[in-house]
PDB file of N, CA and C in Angstrom:
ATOM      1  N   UNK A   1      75.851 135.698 110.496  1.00  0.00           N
ATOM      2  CA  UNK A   1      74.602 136.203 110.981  1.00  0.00           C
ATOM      3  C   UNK A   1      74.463 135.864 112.441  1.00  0.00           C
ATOM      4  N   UNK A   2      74.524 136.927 113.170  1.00  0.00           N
ATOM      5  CA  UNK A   2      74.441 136.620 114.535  1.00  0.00           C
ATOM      6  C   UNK A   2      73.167 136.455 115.117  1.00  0.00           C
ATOM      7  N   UNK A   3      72.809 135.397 116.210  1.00  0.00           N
ATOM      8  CA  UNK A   3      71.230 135.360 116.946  1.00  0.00           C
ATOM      9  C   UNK A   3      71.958 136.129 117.988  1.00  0.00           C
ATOM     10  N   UNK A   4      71.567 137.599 118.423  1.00  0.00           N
ATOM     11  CA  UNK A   4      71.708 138.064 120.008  1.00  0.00           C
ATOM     12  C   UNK A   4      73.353 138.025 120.174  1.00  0.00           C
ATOM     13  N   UNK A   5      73.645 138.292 121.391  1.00  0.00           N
ATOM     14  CA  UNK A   5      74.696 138.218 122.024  1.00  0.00           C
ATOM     15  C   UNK A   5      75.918 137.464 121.817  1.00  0.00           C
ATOM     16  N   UNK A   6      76.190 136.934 120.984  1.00  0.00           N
ATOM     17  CA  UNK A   6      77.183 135.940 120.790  1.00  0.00           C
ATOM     18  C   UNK A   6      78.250 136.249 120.568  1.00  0.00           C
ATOM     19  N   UNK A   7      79.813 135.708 120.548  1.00  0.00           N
ATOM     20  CA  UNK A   7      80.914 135.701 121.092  1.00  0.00           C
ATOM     21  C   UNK A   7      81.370 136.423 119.874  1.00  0.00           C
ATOM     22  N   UNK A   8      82.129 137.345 119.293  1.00  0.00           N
ATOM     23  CA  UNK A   8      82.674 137.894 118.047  1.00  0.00           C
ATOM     24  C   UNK A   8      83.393 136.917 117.813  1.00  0.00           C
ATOM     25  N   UNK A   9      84.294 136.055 118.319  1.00  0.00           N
ATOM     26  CA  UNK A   9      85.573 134.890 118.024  1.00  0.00           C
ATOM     27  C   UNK A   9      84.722 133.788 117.383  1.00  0.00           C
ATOM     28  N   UNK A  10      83.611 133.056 117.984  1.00  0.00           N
ATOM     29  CA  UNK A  10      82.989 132.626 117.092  1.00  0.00           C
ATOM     30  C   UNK A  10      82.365 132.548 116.031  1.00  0.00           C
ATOM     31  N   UNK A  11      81.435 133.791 115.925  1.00  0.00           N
ATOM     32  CA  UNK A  11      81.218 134.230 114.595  1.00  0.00           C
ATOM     33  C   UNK A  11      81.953 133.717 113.849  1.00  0.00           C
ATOM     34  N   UNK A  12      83.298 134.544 113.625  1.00  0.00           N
ATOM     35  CA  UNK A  12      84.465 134.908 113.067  1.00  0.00           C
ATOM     36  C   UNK A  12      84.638 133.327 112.673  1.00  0.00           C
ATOM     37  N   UNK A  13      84.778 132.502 113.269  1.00  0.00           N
ATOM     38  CA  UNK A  13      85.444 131.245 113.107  1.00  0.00           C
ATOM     39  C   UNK A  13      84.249 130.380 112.015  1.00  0.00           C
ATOM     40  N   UNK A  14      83.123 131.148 112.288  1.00  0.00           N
ATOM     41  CA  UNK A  14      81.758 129.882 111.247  1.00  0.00           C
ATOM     42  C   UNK A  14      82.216 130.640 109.823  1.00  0.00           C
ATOM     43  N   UNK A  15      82.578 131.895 110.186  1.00  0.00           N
ATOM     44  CA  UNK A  15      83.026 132.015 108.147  1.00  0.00           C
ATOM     45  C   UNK A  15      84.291 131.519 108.151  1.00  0.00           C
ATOM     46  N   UNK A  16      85.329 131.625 108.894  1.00  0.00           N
ATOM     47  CA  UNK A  16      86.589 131.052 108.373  1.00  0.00           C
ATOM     48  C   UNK A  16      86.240 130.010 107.380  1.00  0.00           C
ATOM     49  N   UNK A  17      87.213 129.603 105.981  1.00  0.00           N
ATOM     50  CA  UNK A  17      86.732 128.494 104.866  1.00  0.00           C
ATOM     51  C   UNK A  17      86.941 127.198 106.063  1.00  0.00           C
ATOM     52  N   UNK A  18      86.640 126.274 105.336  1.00  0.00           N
ATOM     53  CA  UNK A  18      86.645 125.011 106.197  1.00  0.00           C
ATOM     54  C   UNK A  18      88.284 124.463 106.721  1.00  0.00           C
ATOM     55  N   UNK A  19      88.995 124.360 104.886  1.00  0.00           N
ATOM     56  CA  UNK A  19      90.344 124.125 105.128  1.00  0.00           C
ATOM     57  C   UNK A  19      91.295 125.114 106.115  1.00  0.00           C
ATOM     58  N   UNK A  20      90.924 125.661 106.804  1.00  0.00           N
ATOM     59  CA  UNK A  20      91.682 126.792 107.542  1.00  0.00           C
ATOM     60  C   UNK A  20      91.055 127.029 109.103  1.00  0.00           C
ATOM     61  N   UNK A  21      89.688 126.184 109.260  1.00  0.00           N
ATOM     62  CA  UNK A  21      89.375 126.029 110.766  1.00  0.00           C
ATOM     63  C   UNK A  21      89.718 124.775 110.671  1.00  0.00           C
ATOM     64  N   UNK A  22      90.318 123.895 109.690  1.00  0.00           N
ATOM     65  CA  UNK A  22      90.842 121.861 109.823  1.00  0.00           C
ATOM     66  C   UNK A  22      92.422 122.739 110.849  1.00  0.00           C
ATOM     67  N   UNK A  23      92.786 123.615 109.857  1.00  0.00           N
ATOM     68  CA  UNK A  23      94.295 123.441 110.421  1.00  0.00           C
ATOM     69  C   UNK A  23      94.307 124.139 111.348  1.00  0.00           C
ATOM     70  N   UNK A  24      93.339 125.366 111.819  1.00  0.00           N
ATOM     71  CA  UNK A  24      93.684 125.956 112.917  1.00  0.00           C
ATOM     72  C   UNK A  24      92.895 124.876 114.582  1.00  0.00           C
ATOM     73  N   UNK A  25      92.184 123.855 113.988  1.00  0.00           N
ATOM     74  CA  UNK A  25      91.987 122.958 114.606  1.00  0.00           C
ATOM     75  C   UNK A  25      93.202 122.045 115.453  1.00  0.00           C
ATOM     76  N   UNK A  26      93.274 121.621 113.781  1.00  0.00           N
ATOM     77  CA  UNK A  26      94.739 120.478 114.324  1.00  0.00           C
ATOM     78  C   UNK A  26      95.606 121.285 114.885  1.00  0.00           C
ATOM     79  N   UNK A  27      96.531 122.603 114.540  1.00  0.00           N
ATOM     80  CA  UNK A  27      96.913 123.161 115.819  1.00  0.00           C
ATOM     81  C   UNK A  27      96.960 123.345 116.745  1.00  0.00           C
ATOM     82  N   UNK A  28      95.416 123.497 117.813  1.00  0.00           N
ATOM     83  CA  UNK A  28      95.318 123.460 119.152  1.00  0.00           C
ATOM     84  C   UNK A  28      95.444 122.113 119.400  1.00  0.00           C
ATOM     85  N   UNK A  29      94.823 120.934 118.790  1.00  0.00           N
ATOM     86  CA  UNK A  29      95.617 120.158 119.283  1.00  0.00           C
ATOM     87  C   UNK A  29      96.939 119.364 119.177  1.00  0.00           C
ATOM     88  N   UNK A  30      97.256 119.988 118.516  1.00  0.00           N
ATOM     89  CA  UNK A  30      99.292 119.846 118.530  1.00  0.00           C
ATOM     90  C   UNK A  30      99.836 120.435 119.494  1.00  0.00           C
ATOM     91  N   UNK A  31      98.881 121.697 120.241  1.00  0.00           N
ATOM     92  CA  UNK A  31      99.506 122.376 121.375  1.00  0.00           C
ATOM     93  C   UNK A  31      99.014 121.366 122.470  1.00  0.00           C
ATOM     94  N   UNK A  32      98.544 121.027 122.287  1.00  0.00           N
ATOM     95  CA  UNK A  32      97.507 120.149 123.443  1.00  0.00           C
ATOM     96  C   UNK A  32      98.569 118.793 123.606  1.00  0.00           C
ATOM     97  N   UNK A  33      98.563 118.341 122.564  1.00  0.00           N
ATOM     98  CA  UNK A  33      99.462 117.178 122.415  1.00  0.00           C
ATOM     99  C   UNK A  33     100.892 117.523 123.419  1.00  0.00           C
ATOM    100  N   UNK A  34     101.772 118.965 123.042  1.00  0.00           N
ATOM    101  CA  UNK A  34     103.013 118.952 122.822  1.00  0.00           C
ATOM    102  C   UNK A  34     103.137 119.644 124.655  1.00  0.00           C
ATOM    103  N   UNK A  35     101.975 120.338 124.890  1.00  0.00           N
ATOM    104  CA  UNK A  35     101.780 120.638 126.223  1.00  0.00           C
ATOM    105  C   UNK A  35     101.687 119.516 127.553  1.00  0.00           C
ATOM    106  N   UNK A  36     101.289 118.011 126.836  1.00  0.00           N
ATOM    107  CA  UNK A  36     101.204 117.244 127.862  1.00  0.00           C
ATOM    108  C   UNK A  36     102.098 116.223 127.383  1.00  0.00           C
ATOM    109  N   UNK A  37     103.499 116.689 127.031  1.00  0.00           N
ATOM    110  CA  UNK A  37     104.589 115.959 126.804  1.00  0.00           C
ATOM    111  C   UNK A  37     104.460 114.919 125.268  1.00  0.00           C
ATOM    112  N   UNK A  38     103.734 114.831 124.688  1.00  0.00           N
ATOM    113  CA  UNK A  38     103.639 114.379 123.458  1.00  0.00           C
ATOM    114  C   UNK A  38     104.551 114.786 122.139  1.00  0.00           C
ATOM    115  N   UNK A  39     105.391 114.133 121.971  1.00  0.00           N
ATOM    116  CA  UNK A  39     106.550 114.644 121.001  1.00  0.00           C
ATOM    117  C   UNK A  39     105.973 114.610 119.878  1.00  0.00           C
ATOM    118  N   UNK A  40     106.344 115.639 118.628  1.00  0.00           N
ATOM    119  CA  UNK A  40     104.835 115.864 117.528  1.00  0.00           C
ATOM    120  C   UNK A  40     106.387 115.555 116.436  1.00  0.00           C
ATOM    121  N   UNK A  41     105.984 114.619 115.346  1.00  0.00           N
ATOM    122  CA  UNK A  41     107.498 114.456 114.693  1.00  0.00           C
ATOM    123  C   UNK A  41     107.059 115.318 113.158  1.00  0.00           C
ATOM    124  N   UNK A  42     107.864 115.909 112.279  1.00  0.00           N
ATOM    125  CA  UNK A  42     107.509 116.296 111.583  1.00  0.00           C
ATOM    126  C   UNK A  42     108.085 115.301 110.687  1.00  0.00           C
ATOM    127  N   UNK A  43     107.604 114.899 109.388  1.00  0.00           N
ATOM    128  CA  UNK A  43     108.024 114.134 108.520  1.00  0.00           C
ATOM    129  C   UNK A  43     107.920 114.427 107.088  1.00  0.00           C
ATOM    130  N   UNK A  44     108.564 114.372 106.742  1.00  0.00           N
ATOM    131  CA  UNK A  44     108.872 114.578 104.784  1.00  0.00           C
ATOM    132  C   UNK A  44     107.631 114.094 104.384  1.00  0.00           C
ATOM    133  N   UNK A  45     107.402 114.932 103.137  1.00  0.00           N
ATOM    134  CA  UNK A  45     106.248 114.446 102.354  1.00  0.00           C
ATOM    135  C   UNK A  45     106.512 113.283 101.859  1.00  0.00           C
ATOM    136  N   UNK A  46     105.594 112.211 101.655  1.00  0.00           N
ATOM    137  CA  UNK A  46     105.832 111.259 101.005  1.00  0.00           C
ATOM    138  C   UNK A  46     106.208 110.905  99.526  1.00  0.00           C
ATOM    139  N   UNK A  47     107.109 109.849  99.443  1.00  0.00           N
ATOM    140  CA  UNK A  47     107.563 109.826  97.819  1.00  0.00           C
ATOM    141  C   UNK A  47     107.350 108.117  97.431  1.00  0.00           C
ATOM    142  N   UNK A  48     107.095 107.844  96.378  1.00  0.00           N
ATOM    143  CA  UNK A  48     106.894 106.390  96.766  1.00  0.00           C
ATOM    144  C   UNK A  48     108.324 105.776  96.438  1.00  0.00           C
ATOM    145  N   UNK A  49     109.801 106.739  95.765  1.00  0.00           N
ATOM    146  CA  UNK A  49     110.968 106.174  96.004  1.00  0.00           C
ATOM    147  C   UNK A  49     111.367 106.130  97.372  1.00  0.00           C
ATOM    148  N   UNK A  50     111.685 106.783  98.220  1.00  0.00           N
ATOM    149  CA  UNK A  50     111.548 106.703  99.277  1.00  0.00           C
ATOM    150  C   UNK A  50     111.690 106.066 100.424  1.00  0.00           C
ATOM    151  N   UNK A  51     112.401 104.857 100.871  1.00  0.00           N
ATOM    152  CA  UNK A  51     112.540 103.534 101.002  1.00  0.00           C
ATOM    153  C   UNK A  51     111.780 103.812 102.572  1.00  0.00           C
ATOM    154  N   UNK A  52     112.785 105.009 103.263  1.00  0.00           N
ATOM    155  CA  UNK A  52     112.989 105.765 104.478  1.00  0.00           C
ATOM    156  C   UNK A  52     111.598 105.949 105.137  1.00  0.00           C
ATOM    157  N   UNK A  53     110.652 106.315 104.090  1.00  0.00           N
ATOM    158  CA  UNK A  53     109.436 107.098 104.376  1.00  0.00           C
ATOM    159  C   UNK A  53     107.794 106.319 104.221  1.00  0.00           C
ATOM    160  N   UNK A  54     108.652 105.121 103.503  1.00  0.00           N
ATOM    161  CA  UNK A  54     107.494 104.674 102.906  1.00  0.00           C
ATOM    162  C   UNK A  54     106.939 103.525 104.106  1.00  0.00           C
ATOM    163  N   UNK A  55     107.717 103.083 105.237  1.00  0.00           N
ATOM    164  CA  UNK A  55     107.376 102.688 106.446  1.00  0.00           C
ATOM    165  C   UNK A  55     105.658 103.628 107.380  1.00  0.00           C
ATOM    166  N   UNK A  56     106.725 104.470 107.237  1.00  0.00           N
ATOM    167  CA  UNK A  56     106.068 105.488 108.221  1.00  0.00           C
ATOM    168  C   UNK A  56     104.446 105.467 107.378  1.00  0.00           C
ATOM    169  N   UNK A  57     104.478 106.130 106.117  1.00  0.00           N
ATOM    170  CA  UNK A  57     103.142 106.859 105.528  1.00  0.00           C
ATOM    171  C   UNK A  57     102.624 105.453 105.378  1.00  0.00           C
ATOM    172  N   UNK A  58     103.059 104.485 105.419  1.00  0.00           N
ATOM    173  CA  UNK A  58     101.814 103.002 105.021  1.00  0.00           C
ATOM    174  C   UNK A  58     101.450 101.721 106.016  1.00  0.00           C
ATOM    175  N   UNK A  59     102.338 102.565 107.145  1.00  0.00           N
ATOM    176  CA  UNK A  59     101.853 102.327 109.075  1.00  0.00           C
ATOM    177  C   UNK A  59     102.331 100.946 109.243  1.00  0.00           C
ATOM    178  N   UNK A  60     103.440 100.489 108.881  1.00  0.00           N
ATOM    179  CA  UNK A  60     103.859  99.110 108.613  1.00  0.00           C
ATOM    180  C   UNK A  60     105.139  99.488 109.790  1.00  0.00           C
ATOM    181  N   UNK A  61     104.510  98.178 110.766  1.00  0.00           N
ATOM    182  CA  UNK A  61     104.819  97.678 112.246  1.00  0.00           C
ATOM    183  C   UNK A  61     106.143  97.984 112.590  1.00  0.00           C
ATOM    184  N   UNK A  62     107.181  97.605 113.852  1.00  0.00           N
ATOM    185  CA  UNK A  62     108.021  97.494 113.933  1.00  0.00           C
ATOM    186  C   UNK A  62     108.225  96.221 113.225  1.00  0.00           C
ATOM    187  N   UNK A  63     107.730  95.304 114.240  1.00  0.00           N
ATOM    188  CA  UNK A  63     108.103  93.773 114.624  1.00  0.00           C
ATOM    189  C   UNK A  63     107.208  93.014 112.982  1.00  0.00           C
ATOM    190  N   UNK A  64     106.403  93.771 111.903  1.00  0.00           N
ATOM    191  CA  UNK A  64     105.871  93.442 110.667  1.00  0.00           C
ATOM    192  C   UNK A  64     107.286  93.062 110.112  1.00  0.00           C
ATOM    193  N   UNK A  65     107.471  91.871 109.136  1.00  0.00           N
ATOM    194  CA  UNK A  65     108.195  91.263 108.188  1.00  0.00           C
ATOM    195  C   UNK A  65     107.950  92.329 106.977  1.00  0.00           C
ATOM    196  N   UNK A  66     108.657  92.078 106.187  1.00  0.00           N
ATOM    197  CA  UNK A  66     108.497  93.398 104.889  1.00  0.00           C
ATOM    198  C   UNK A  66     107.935  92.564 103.773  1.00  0.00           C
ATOM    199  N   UNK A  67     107.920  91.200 104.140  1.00  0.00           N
ATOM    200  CA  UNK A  67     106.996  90.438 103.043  1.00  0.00           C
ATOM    201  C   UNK A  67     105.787  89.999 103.689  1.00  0.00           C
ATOM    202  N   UNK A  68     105.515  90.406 105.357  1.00  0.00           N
ATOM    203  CA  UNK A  68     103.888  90.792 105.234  1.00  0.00           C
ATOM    204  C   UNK A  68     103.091  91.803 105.266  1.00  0.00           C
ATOM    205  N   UNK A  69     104.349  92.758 105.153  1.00  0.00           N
ATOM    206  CA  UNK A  69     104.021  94.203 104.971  1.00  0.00           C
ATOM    207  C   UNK A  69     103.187  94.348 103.404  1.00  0.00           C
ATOM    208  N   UNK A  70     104.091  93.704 102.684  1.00  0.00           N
ATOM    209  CA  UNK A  70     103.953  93.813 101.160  1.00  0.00           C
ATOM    210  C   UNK A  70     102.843  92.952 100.738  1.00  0.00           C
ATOM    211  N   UNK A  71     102.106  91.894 101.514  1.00  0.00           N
ATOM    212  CA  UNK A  71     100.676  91.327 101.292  1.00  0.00           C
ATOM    213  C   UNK A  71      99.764  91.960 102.140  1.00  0.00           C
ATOM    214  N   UNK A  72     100.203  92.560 103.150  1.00  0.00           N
ATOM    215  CA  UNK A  72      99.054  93.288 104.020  1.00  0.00           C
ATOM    216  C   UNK A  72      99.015  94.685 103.108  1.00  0.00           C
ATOM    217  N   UNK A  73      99.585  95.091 102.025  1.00  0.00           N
ATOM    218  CA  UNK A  73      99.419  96.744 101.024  1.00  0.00           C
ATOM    219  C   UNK A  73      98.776  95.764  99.638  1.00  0.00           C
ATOM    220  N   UNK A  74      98.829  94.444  99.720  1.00  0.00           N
ATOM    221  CA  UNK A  74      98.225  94.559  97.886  1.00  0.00           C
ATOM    222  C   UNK A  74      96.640  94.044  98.993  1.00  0.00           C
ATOM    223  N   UNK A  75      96.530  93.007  99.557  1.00  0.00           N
ATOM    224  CA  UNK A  75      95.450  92.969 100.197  1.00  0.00           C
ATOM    225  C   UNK A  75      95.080  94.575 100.079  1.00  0.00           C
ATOM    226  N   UNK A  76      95.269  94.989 101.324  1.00  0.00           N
ATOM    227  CA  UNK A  76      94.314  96.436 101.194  1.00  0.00           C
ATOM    228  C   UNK A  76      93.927  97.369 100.365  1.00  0.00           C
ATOM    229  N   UNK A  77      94.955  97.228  99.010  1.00  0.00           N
ATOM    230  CA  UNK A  77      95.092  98.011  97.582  1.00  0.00           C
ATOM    231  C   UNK A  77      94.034  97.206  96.701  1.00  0.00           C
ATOM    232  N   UNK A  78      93.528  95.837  96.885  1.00  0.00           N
ATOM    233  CA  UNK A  78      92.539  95.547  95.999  1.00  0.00           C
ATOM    234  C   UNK A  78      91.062  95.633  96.591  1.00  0.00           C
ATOM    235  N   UNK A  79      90.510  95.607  98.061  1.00  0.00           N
ATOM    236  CA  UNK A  79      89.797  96.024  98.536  1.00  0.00           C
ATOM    237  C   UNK A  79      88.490  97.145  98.239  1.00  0.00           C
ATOM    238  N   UNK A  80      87.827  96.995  97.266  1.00  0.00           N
ATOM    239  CA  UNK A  80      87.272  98.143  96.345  1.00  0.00           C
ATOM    240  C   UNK A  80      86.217  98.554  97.203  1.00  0.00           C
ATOM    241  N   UNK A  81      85.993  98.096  98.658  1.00  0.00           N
ATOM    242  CA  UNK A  81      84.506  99.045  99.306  1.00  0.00           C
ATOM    243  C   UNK A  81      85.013  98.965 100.781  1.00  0.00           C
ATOM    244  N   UNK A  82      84.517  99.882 101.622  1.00  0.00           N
ATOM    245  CA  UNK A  82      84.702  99.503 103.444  1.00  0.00           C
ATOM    246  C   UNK A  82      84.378  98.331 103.738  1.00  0.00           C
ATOM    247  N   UNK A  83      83.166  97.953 103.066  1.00  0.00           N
ATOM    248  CA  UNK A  83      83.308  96.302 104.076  1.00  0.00           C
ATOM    249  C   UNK A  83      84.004  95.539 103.835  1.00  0.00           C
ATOM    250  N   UNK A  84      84.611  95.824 102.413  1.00  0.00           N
ATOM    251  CA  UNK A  84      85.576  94.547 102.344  1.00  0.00           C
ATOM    252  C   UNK A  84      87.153  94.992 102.798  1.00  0.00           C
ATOM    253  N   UNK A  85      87.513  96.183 103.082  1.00  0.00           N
ATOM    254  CA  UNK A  85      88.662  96.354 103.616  1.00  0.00           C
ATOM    255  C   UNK A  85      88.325  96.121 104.856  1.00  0.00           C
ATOM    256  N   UNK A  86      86.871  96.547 106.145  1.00  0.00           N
ATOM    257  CA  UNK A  86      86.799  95.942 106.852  1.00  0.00           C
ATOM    258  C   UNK A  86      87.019  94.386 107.047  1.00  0.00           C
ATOM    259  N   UNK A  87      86.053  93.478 106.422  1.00  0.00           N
ATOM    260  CA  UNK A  87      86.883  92.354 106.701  1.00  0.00           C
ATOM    261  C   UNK A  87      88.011  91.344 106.540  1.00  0.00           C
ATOM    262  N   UNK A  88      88.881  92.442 105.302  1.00  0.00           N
ATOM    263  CA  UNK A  88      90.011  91.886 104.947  1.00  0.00           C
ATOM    264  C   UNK A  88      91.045  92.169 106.885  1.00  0.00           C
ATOM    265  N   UNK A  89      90.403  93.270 107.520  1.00  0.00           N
ATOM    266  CA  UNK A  89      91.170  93.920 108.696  1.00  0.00           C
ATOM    267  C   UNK A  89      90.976  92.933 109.873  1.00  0.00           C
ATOM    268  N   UNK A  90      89.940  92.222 109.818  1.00  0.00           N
ATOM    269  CA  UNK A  90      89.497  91.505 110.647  1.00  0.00           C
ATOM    270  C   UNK A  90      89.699  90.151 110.478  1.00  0.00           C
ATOM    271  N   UNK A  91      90.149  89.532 109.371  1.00  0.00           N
ATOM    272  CA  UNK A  91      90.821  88.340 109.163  1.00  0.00           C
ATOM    273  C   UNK A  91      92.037  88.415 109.298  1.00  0.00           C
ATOM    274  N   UNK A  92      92.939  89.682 109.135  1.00  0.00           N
ATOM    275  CA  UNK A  92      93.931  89.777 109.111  1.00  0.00           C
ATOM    276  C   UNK A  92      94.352  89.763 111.117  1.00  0.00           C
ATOM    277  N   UNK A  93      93.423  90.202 111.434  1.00  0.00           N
ATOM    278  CA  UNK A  93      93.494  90.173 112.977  1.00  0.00           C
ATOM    279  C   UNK A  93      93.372  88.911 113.942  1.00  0.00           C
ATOM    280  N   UNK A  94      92.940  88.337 113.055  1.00  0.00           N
ATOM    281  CA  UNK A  94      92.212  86.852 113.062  1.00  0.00           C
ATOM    282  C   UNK A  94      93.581  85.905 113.162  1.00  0.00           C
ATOM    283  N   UNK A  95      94.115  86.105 112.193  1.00  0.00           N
ATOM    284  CA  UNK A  95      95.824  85.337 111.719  1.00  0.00           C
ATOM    285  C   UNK A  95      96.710  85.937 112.669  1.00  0.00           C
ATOM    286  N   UNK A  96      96.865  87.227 112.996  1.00  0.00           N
ATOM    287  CA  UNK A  96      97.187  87.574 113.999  1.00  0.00           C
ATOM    288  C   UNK A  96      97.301  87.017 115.052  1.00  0.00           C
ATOM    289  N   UNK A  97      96.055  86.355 115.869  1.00  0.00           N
ATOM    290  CA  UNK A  97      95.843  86.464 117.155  1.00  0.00           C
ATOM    291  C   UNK A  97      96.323  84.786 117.045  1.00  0.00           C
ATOM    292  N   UNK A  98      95.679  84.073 115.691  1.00  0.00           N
ATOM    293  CA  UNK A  98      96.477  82.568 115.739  1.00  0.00           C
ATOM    294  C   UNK A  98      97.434  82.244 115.948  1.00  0.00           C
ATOM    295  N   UNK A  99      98.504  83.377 114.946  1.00  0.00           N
ATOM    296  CA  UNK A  99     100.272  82.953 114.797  1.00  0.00           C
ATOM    297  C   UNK A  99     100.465  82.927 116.299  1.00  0.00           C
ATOM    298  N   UNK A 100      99.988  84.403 117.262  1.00  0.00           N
ATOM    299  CA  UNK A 100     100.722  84.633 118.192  1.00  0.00           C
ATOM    300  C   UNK A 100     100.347  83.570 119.376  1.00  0.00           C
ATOM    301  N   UNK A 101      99.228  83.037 119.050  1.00  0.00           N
ATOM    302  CA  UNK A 101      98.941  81.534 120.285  1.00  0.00           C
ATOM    303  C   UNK A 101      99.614  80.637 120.033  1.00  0.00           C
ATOM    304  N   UNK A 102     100.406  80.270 118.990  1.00  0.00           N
ATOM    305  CA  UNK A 102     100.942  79.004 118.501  1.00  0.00           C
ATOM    306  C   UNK A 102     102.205  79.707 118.941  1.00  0.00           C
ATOM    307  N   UNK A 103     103.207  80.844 118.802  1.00  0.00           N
ATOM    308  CA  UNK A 103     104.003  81.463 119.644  1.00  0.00           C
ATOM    309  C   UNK A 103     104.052  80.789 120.810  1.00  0.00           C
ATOM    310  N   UNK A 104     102.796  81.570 121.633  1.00  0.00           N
ATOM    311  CA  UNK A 104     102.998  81.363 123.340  1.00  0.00           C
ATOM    312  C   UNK A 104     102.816  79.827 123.503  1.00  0.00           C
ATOM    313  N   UNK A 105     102.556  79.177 122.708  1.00  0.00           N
ATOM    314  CA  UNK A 105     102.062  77.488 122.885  1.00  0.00           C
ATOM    315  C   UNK A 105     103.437  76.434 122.798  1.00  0.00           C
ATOM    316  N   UNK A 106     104.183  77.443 122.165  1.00  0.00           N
ATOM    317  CA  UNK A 106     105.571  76.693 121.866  1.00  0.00           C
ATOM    318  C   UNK A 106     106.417  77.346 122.890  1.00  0.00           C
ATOM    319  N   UNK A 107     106.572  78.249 123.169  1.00  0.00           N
ATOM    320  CA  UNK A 107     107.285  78.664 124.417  1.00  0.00           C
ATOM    321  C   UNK A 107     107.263  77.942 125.321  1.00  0.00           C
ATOM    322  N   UNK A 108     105.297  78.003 125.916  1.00  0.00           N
ATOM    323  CA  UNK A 108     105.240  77.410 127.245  1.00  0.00           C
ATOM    324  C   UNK A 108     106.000  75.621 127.093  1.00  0.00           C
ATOM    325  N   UNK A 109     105.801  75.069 125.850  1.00  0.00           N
ATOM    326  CA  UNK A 109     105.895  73.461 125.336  1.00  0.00           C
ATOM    327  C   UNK A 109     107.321  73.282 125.476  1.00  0.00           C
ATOM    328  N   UNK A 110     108.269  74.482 125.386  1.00  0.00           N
ATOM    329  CA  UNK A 110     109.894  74.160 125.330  1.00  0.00           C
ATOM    330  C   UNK A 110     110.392  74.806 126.692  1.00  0.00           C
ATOM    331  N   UNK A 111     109.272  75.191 127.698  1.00  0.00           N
ATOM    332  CA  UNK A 111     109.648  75.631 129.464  1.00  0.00           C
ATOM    333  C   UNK A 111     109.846  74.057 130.098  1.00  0.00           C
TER     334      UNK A 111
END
């Protein structure tokens, strides 16, 4: 339903279904991305055999150990509301920022 003068492309785009202005969305910006040098990787659907893939889809670090990979996924897998995966994220950031001072604390201690 048009008010006045308005653009036919738009129109057009408020009925498109939703799932089909998501992807013609994420498209422009994949062009957007791939236009200002942004390499766009395509990746296999996920499988949970998978050994290869299962890095990638569950965002587990380079420099992450695979046995704190594997307490940072049951942590977040028992998490039953946002705030508590929020502050499971924020303690976890917490341990983070400790290990890595006791790091730089032993470095500077063995200069």
């Amino acid at each position: 339903r048009r008010l006045g003068g308005g653009v036919a492309g738009v129109d057009a785009r408020r009925e498109e279904p939703p799932v089909q202005r998501l992807e013609s969305l994420l498209a422009g910006w994949k062009d957007v991305a791939s236009a200002k040098g942004v390499a766009i990787r395509h990746s296999k659907a996920y499988s949970s055999s998978s050994e290869e893939n299962a890095g990638t889809a569950t965002g587990k670090g380079k420099r992450t150990s695979a046995e704190r990979h594997e307490k940072d996924l049951s942590l977040m897998k028992s998490c039953t509301s946002w705030r508590k995966l929020h502050a499971a994220l924020v303690e976890r950031e917490s341990e983070m920022m400790k290990s890595h001072g006791e790091r730089m604390r032993k470095i500077r201690d063995d200069l």
